[in-house]
N, C-alpha and C. Protein backbone atom coordinates (compact mmCIF):
# COMPACT_ATOMS: atom_id res chain seq x y z
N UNK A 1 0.80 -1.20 0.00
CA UNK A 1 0.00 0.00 0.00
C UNK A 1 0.85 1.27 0.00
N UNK A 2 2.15 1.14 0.56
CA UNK A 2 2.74 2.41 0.91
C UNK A 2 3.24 2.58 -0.89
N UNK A 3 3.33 2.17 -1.58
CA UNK A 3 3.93 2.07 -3.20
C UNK A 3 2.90 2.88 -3.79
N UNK A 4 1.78 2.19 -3.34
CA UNK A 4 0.59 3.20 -4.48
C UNK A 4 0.73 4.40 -4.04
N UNK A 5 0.50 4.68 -2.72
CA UNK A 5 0.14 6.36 -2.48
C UNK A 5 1.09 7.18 -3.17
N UNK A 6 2.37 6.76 -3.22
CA UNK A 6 3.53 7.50 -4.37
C UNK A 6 3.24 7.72 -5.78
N UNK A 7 2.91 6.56 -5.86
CA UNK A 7 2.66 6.44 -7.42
C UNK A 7 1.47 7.32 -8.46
N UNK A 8 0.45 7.46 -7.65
CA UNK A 8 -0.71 8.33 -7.61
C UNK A 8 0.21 10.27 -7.50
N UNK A 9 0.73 10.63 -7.14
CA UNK A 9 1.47 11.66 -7.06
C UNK A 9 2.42 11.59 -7.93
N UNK A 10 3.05 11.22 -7.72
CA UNK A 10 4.14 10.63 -8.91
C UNK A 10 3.74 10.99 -10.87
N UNK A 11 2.19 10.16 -10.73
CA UNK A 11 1.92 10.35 -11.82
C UNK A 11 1.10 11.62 -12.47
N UNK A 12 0.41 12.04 -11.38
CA UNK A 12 0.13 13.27 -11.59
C UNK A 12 1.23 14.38 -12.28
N UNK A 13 2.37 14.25 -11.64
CA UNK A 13 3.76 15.73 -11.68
C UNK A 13 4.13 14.96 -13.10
N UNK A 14 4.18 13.58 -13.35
CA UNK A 14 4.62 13.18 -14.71
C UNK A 14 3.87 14.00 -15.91
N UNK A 15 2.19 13.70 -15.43
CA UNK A 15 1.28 14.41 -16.46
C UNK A 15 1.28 15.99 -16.58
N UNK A 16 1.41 16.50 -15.35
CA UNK A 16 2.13 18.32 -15.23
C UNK A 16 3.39 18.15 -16.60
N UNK A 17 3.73 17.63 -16.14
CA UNK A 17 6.08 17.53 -16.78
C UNK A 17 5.52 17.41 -18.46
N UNK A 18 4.62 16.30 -19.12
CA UNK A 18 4.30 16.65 -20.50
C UNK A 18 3.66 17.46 -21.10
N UNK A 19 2.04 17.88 -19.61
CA UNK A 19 1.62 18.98 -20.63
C UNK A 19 2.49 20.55 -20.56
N UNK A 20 3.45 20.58 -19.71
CA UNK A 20 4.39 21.95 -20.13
C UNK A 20 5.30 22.07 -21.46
N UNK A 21 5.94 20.64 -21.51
CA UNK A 21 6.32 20.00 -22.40
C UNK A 21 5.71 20.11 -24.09
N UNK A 22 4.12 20.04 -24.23
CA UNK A 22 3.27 20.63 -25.18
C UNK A 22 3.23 21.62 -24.89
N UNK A 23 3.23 22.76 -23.98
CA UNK A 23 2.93 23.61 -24.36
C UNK A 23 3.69 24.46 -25.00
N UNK A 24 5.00 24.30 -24.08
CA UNK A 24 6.69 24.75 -24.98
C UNK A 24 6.74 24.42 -26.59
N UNK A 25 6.06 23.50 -26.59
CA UNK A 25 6.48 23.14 -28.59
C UNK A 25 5.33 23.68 -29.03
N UNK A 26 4.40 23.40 -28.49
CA UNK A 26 3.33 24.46 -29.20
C UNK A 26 3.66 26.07 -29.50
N UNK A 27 4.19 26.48 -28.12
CA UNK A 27 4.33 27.89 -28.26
C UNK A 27 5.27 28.80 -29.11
N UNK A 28 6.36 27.41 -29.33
CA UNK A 28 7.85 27.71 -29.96
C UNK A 28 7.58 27.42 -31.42
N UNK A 29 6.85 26.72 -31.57
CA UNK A 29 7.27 25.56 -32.85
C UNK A 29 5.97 26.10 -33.88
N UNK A 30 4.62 25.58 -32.97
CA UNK A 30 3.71 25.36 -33.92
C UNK A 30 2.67 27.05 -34.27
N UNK A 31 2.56 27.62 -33.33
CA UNK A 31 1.44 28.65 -33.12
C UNK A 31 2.31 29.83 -34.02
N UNK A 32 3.45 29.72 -33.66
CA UNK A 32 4.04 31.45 -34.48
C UNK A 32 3.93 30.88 -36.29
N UNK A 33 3.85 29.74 -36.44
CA UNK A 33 3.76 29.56 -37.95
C UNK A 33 2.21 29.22 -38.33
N UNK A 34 1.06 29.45 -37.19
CA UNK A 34 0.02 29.35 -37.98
C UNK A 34 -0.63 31.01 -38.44
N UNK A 35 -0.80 31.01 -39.53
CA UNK A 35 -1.15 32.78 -40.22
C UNK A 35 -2.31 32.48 -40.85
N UNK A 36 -3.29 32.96 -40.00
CA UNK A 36 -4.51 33.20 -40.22
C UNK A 36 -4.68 33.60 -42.01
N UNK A 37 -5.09 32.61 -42.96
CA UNK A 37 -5.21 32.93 -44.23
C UNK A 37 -6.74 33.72 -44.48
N UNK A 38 -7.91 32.78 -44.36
CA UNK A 38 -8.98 33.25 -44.67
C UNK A 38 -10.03 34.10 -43.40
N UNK A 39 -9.32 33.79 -42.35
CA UNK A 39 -10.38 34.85 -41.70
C UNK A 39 -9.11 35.91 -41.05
N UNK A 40 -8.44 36.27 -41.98
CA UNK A 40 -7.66 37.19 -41.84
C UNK A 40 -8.72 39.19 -42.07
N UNK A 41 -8.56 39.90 -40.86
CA UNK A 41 -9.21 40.93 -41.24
C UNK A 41 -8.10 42.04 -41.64
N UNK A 42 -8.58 43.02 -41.97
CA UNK A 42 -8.08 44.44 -42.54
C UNK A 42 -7.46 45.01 -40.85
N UNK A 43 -5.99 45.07 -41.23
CA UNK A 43 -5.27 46.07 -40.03
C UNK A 43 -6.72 47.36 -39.97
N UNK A 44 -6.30 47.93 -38.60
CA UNK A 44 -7.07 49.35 -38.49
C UNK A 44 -6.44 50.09 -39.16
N UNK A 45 -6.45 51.34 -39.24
CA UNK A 45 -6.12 52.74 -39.68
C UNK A 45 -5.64 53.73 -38.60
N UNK A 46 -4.43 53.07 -38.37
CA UNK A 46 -3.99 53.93 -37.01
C UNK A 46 -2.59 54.83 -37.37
N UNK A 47 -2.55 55.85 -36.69
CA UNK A 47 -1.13 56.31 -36.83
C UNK A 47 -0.61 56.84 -35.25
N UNK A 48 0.85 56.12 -34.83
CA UNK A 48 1.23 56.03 -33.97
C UNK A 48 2.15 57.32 -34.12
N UNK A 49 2.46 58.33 -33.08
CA UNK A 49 3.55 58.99 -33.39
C UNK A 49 5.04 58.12 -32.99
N UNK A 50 5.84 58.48 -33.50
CA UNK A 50 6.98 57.69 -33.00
C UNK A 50 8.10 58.88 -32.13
N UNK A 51 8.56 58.07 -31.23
CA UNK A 51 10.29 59.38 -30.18
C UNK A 51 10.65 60.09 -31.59
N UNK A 52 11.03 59.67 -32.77
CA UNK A 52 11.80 60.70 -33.17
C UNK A 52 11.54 61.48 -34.25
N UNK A 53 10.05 61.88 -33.84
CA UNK A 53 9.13 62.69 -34.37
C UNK A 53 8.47 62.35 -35.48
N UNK A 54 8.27 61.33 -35.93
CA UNK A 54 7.55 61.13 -37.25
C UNK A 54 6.33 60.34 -36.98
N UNK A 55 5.93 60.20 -38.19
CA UNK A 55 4.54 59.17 -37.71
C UNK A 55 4.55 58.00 -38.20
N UNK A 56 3.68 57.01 -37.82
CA UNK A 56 4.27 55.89 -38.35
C UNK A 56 2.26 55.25 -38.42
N UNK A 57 1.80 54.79 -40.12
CA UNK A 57 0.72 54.59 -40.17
C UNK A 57 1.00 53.22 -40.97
N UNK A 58 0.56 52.36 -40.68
CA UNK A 58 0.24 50.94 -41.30
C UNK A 58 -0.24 51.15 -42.51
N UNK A 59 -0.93 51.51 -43.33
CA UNK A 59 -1.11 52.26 -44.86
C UNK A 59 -0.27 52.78 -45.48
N UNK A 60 1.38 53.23 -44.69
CA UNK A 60 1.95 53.38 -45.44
C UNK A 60 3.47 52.65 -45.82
N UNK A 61 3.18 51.50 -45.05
CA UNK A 61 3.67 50.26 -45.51
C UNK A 61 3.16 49.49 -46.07
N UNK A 62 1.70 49.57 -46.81
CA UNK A 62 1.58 48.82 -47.82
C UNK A 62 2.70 48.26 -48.82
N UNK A 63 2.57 46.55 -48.63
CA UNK A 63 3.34 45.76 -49.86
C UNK A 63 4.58 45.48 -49.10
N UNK A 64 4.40 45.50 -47.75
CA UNK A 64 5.53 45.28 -46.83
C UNK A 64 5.06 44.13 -46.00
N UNK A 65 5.58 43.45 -45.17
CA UNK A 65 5.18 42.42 -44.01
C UNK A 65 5.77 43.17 -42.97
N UNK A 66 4.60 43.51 -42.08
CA UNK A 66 4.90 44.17 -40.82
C UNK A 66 4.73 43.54 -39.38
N UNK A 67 6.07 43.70 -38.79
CA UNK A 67 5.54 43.52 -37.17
C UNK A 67 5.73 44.12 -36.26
N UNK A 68 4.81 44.50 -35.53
CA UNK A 68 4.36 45.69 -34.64
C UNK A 68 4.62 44.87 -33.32
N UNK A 69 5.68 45.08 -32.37
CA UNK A 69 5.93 44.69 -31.42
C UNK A 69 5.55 45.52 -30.15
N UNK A 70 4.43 45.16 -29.44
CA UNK A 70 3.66 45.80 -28.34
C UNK A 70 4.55 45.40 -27.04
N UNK A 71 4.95 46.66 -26.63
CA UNK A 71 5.57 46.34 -25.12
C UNK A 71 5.31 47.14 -23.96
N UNK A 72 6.00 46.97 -23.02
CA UNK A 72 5.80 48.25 -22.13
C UNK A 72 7.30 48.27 -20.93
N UNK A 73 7.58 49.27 -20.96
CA UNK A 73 9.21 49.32 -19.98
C UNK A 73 9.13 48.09 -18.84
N UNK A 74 8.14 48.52 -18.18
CA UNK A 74 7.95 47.09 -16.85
C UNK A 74 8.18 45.91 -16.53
N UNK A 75 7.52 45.19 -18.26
CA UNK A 75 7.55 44.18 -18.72
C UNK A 75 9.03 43.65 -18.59
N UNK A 76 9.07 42.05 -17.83
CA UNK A 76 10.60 41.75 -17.64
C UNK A 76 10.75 40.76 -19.16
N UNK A 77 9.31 40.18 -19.32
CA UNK A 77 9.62 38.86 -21.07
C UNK A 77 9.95 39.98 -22.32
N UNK A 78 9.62 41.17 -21.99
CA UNK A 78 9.44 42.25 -23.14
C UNK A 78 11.50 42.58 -23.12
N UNK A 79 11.86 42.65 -22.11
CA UNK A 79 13.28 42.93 -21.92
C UNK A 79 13.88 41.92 -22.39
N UNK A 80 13.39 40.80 -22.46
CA UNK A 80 14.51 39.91 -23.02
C UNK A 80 13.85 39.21 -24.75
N UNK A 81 13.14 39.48 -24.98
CA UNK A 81 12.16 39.60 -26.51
C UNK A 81 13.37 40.50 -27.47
N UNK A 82 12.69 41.82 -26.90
CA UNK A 82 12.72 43.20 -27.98
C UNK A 82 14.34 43.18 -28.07
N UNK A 83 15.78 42.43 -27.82
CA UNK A 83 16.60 42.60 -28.46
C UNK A 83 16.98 41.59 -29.48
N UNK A 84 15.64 40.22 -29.69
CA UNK A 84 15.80 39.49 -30.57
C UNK A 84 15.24 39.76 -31.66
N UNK A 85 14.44 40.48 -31.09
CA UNK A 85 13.39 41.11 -32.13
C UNK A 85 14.03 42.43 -33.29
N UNK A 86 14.85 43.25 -31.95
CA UNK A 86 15.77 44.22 -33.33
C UNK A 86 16.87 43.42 -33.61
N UNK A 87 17.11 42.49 -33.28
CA UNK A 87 18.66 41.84 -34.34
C UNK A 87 17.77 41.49 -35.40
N UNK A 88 17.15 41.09 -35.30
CA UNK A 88 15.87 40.33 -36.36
C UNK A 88 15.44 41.86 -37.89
N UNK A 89 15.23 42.98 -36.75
CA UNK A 89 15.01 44.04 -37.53
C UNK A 89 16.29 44.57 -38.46
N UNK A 90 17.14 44.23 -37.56
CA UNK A 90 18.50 44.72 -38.65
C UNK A 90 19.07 43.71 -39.65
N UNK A 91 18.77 42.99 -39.58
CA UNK A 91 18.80 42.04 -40.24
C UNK A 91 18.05 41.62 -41.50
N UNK A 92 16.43 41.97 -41.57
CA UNK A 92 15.62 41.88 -42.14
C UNK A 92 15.20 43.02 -43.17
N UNK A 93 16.10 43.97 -43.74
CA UNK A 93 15.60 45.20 -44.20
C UNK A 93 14.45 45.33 -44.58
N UNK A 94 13.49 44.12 -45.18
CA UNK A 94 12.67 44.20 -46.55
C UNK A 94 11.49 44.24 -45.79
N UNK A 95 11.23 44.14 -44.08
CA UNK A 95 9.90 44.40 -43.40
C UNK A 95 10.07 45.29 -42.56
N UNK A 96 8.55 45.48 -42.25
CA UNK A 96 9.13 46.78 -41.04
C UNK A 96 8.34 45.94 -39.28
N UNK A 97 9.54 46.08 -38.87
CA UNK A 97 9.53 46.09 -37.60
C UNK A 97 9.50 47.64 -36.76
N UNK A 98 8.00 47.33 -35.92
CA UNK A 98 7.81 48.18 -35.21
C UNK A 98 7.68 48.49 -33.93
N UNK A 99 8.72 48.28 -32.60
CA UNK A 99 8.22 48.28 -31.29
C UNK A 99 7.19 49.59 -31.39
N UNK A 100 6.42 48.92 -30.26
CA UNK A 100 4.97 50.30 -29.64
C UNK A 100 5.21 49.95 -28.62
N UNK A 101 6.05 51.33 -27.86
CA UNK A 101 5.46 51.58 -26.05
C UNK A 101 3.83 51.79 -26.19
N UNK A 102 3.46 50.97 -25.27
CA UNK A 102 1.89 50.78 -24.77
C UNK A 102 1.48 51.65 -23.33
N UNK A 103 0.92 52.60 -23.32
CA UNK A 103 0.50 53.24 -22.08
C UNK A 103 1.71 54.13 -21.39
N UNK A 104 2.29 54.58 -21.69
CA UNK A 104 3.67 55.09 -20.77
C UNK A 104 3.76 56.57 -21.45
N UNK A 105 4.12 57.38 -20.60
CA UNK A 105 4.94 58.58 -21.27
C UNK A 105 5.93 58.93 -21.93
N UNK A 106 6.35 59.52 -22.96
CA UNK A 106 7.08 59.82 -23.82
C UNK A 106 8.30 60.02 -23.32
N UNK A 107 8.66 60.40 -22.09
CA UNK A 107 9.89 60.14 -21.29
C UNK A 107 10.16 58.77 -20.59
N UNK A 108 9.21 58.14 -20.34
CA UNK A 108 10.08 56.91 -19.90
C UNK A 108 10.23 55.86 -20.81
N UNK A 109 9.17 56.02 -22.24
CA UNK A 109 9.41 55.32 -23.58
C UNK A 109 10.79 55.54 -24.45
N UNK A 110 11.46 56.45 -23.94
CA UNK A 110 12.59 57.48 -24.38
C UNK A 110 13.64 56.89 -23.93
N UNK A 111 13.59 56.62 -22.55
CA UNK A 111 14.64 55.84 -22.04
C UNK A 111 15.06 54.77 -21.87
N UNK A 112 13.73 54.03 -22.12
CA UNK A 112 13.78 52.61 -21.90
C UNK A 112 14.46 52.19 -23.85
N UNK A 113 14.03 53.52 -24.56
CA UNK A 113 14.14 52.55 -26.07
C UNK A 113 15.79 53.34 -26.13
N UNK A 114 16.41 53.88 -25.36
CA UNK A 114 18.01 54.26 -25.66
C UNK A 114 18.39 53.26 -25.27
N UNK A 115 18.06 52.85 -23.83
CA UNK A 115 18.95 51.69 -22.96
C UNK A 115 19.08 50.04 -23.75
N UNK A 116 17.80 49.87 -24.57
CA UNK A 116 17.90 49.00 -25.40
C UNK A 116 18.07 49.06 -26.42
N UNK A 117 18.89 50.27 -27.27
CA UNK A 117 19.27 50.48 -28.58
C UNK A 117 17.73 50.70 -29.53
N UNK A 118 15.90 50.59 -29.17
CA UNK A 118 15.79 50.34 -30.04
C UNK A 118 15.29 51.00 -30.82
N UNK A 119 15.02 51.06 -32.54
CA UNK A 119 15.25 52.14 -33.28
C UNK A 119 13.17 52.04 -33.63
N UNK A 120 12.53 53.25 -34.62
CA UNK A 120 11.73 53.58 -35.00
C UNK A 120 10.56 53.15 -34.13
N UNK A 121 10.94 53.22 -32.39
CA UNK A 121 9.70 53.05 -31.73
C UNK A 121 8.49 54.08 -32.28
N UNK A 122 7.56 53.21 -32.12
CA UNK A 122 6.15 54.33 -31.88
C UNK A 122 5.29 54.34 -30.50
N UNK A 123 4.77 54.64 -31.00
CA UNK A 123 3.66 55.56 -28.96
C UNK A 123 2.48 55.03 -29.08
N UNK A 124 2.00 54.57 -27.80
CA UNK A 124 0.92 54.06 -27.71
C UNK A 124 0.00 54.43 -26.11
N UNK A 125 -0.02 56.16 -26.10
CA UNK A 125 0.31 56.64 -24.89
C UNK A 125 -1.61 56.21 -24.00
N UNK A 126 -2.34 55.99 -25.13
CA UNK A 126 -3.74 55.96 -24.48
C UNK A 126 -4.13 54.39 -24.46
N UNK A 127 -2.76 53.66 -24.72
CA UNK A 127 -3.46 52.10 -25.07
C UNK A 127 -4.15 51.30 -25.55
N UNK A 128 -4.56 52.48 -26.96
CA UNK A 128 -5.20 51.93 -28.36
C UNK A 128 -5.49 50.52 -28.55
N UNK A 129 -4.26 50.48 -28.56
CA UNK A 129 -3.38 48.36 -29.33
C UNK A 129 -4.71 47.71 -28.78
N UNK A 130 -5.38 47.58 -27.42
CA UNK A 130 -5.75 47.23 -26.54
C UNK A 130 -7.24 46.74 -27.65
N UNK A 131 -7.43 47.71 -28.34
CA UNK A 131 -8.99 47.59 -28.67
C UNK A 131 -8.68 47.52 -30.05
N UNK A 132 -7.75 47.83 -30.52
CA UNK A 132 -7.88 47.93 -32.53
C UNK A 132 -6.78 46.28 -32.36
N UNK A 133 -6.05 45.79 -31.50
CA UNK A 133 -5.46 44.46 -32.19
C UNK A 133 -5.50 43.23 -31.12
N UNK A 134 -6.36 43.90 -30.11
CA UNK A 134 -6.62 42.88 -29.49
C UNK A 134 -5.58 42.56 -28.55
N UNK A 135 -4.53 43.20 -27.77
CA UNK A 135 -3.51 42.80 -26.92
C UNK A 135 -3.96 43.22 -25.57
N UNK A 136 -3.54 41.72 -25.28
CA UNK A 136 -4.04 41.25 -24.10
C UNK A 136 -2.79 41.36 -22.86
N UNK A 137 -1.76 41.09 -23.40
CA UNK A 137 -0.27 40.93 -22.15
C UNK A 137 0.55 41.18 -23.32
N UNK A 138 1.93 41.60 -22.41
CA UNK A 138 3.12 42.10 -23.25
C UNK A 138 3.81 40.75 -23.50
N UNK A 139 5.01 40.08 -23.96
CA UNK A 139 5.22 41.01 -25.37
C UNK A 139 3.71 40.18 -26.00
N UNK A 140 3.80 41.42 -26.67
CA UNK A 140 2.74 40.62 -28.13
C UNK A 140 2.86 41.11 -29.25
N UNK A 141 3.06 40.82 -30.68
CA UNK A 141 3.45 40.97 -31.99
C UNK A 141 2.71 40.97 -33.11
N UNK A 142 1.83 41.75 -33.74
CA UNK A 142 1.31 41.32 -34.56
C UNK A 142 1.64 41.61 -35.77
N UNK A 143 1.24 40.27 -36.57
CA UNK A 143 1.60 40.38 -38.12
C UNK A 143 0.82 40.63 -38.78
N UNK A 144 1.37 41.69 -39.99
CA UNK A 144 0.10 42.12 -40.82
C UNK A 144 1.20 41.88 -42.25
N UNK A 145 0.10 41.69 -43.37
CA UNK A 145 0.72 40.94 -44.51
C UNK A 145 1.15 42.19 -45.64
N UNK A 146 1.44 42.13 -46.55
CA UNK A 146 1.89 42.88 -47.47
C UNK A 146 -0.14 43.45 -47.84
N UNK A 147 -0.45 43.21 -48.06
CA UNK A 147 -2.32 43.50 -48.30
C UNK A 147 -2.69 44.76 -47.20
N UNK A 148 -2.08 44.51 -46.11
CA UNK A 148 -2.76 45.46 -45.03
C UNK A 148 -3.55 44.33 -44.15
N UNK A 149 -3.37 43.15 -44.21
CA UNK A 149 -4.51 42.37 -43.56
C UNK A 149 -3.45 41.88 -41.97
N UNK A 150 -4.18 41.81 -40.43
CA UNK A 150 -3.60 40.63 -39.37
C UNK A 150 -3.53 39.30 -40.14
N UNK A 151 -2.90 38.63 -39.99
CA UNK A 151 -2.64 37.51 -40.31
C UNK A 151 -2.20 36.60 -39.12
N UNK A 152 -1.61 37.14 -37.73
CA UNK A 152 -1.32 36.41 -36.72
C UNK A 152 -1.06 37.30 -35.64
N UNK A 153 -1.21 36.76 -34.07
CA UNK A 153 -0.98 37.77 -33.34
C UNK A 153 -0.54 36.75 -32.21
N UNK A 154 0.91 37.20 -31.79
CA UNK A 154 1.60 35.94 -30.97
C UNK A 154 1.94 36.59 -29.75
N UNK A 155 1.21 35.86 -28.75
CA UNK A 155 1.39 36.74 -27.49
C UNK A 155 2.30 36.38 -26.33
N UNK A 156 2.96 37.25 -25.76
CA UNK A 156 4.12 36.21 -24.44
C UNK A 156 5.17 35.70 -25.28
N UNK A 157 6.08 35.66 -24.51
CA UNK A 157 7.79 36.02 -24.56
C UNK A 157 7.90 34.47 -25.14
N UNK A 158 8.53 34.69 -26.09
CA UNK A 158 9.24 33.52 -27.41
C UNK A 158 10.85 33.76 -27.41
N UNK A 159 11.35 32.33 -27.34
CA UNK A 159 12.52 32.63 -26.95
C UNK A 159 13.21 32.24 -28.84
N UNK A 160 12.15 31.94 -29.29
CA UNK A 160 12.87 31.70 -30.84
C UNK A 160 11.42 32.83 -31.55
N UNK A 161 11.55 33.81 -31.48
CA UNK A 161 10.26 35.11 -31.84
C UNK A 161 11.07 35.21 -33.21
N UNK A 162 12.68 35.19 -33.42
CA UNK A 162 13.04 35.69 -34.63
C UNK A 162 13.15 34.25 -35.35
N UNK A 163 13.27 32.84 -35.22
CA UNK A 163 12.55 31.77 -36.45
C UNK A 163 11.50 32.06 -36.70
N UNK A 164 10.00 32.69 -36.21
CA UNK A 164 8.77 32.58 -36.07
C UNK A 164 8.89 33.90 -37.05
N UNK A 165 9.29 35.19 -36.93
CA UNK A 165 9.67 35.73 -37.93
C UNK A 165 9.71 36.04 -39.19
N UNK A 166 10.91 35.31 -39.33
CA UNK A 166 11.48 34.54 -40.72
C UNK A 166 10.33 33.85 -41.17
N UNK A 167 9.88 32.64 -40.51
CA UNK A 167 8.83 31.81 -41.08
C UNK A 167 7.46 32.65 -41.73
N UNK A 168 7.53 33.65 -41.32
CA UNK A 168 5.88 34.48 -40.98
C UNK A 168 6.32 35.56 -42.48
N UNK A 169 7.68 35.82 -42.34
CA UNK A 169 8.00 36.96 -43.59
C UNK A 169 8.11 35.61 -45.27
N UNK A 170 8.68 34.86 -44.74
CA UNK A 170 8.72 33.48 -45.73
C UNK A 170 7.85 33.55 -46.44
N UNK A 171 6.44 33.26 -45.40
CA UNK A 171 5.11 32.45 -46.54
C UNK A 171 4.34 33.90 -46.37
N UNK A 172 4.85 34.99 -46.43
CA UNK A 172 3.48 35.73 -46.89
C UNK A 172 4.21 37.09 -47.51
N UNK A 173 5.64 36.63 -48.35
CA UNK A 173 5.91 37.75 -49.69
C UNK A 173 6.08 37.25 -50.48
């Protein structure tokens, strides 16, 4: 009797240990390469200002593959994301990568995007993202296709965000 009561526990933490196990390959592997083909909708019509004064409107990257990387300074998965995400951007000339500070002031979006090198942030000072793309927790990324259409929206810290990327710029130029 003393064997079973282990074993009953035992097998429980086994069944914990695989479904994390799925969820890691799901999250890594399978979900950043599924792109919404047919119930893909029309990006909004937004224009973000960006730190270094310009504006930055999704209409006028038409014929581009864009990803709009939603963060916020606080965020600790967003700190270790957004420098895979701009090697990815420098790397990638032919899309546009876009961090968006989400909710924060223009001074602490300022500092947080020097300390992490990163380039053509835009502003997201009233927390728009929230209601035009649906972001729910930081990081979150969404892809919009050369058309102007979402095509995928991948939420929480990916430690392979730049294969998922590549894969996402791959099948939709």
């Amino acid at each position: 009797m003393k064997r079973s009561r282990w074993l009953i526990p035992g097998r429980f933490l086994d069944l914990i240990a695989i479904a994390v196990v799925v969820f890691v390959v799901w999250k890594i592997f399978i979900a950043p390469r599924t792109l919404k083909g047919a119930d893909a909708y029309p990006a909004p019509r937004i224009a973000y200002q960006q730190l270094d004064g310009g504006t930055f409107r999704i209409s006028d990257e038409r014929g581009r593959v864009v990803f709009l990387d939603f963060f916020a300074s606080w965020c600790e998965p967003c700190k270790l994301e957004l420098p895979m995400v701009e090697q990815f951007a420098r790397t990638h000339p032919d899309v546009a990568v876009v961090p968006v500070d989400v909710g924060e002031p223009r001074v602490v979006a300022a500092r947080f995007a020097k300390s992490y090198k990163l380039q053509h942030v835009a502003l997201d000072p009233t927390s728009s993202a929230q209601g035009f793309f649906q972001v729910q927790g930081f990081p979150t990324i969404v892809v919009i296709d050369p058309q102007g259409r979402v095509r995928a929206t991948w939420s929480g810290f990916n430690p392979a965000i730049a294969l998922a990327m590549s894969n996402a710029e791959k099948e939709l130029q």
